[in-house]
Protein backbone atom coordinates (compact mmCIF):
# COMPACT_ATOMS: atom_id res chain seq x y z
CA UNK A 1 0.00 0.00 0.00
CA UNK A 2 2.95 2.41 0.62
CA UNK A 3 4.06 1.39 -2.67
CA UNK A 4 1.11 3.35 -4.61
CA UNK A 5 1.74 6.67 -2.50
CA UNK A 6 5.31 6.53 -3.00
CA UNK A 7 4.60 6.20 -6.43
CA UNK A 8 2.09 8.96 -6.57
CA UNK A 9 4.08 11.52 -4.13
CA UNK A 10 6.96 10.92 -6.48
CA UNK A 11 5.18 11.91 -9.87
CA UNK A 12 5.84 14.83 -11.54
CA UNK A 13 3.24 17.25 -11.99
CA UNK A 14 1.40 17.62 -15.61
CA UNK A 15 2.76 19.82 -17.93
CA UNK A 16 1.47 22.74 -18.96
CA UNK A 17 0.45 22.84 -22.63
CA UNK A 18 2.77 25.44 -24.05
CA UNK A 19 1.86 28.63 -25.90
CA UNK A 20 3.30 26.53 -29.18
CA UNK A 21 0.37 24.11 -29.16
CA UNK A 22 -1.72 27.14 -29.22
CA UNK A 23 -0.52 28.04 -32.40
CA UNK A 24 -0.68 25.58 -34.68
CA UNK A 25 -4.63 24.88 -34.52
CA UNK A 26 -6.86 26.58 -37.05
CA UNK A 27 -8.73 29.09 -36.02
CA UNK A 28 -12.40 28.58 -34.46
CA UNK A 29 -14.05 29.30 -37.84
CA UNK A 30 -11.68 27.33 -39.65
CA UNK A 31 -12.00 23.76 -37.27
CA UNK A 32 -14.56 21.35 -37.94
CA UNK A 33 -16.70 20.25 -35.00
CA UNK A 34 -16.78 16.71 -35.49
CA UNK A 35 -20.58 16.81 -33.16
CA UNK A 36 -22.00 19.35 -35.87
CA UNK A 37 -25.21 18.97 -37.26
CA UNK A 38 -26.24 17.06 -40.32
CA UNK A 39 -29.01 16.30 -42.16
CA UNK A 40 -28.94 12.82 -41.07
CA UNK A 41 -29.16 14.07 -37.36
CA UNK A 42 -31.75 16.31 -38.53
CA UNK A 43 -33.82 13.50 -39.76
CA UNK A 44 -33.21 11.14 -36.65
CA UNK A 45 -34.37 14.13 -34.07
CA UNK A 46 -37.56 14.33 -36.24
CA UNK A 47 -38.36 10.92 -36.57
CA UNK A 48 -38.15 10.81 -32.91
CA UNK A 49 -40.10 13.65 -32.11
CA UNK A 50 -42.63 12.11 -34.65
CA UNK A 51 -42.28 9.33 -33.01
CA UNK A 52 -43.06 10.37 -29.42
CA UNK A 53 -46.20 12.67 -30.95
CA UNK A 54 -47.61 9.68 -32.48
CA UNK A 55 -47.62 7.14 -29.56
CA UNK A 56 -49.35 10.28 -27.60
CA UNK A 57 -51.94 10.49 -30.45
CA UNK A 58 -52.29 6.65 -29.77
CA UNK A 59 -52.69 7.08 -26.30
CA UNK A 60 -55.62 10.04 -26.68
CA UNK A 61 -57.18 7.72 -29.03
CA UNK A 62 -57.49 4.90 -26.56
CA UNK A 63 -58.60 6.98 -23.84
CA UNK A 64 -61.64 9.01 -25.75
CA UNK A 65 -63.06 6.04 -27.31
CA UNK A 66 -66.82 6.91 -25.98
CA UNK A 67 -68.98 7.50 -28.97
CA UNK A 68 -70.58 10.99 -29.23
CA UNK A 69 -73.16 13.09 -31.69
CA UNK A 70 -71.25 15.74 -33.81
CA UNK A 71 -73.91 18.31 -35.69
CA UNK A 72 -72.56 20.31 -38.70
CA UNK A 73 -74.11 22.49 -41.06
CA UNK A 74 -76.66 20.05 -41.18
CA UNK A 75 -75.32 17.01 -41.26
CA UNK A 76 -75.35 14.66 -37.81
CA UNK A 77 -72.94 11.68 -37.29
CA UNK A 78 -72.51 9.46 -34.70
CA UNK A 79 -68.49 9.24 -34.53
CA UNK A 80 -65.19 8.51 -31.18
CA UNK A 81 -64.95 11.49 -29.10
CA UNK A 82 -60.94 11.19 -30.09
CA UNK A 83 -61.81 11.64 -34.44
CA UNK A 84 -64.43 14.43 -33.24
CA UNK A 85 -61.53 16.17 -31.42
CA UNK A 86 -58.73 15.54 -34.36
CA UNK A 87 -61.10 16.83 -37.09
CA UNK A 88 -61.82 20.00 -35.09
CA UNK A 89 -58.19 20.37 -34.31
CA UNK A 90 -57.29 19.48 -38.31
CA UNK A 91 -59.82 22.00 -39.05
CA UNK A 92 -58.29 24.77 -36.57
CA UNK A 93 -54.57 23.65 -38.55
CA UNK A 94 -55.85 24.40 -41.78
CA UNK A 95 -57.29 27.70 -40.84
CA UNK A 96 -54.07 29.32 -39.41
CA UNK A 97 -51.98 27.99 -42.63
CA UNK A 98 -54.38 29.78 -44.48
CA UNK A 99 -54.23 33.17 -42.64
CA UNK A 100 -50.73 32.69 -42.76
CA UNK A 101 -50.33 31.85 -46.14
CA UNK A 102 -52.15 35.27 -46.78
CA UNK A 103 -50.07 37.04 -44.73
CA UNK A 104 -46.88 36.01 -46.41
CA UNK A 105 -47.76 36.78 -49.67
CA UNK A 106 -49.28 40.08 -48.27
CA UNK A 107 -45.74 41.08 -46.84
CA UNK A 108 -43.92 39.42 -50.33
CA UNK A 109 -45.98 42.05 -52.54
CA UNK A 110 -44.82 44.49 -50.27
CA UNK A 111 -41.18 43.79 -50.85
CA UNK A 112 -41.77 43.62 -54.20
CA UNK A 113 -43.28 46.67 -54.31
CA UNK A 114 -40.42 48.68 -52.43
């Protein structure tokens, strides 16, 4: 056991790396970052996301499986809560692009115009 703090107390300390090391990297905006993003890291963050927003889908699905009356614009359905719910929220999805869509183009002539 004296062995291993003999052999510890007698190591020398670490060098320090020298000024000389410093010099020879690249600059930051020339050195690659080997952890960068890629497309294919992209793609795997969004199929996981995807992932995780589809097994909660699933899971809202089997929970509001209780059949209920939907009324619109005259027509009546019998149809799961959980459809009722996704239609409505499909509907509220397609809405917004909309507006948005109109909005864009109203800033792009805009632009254009200036």
């Amino acid at each position: 056991m004296t062995e291993g703090v003999d052999r510890a107390a007698s190591s020398e300390p670490d060098p320090q790396p020298s000024d000389h090391a410093a010099e020879e990297r690249p600059p930051d905006s020339e050195r690659k970052d080997p952890l960068r993003r890629s497309r294919t890291s992209s793609a795997w963050i969004s199929v996981v996301l995807l992932a995780v927003v589809l097994v909660v889908l699933i899971v809202f699905i089997a929970q509001n499986t209780q059949r209920v009356e939907v009324s619109f614009l005259g027509w009546n359905g019998h149809t799961p809560l959980a459809v009722a719910l996704m239609i409505a929220a499909a509907g509220g999805l397609i809405l917004a692009a909309i507006a948005a869509t109109l909005r864009l183009w109203q800033i792009r002539r805009r632009v254009h115009r200036a």
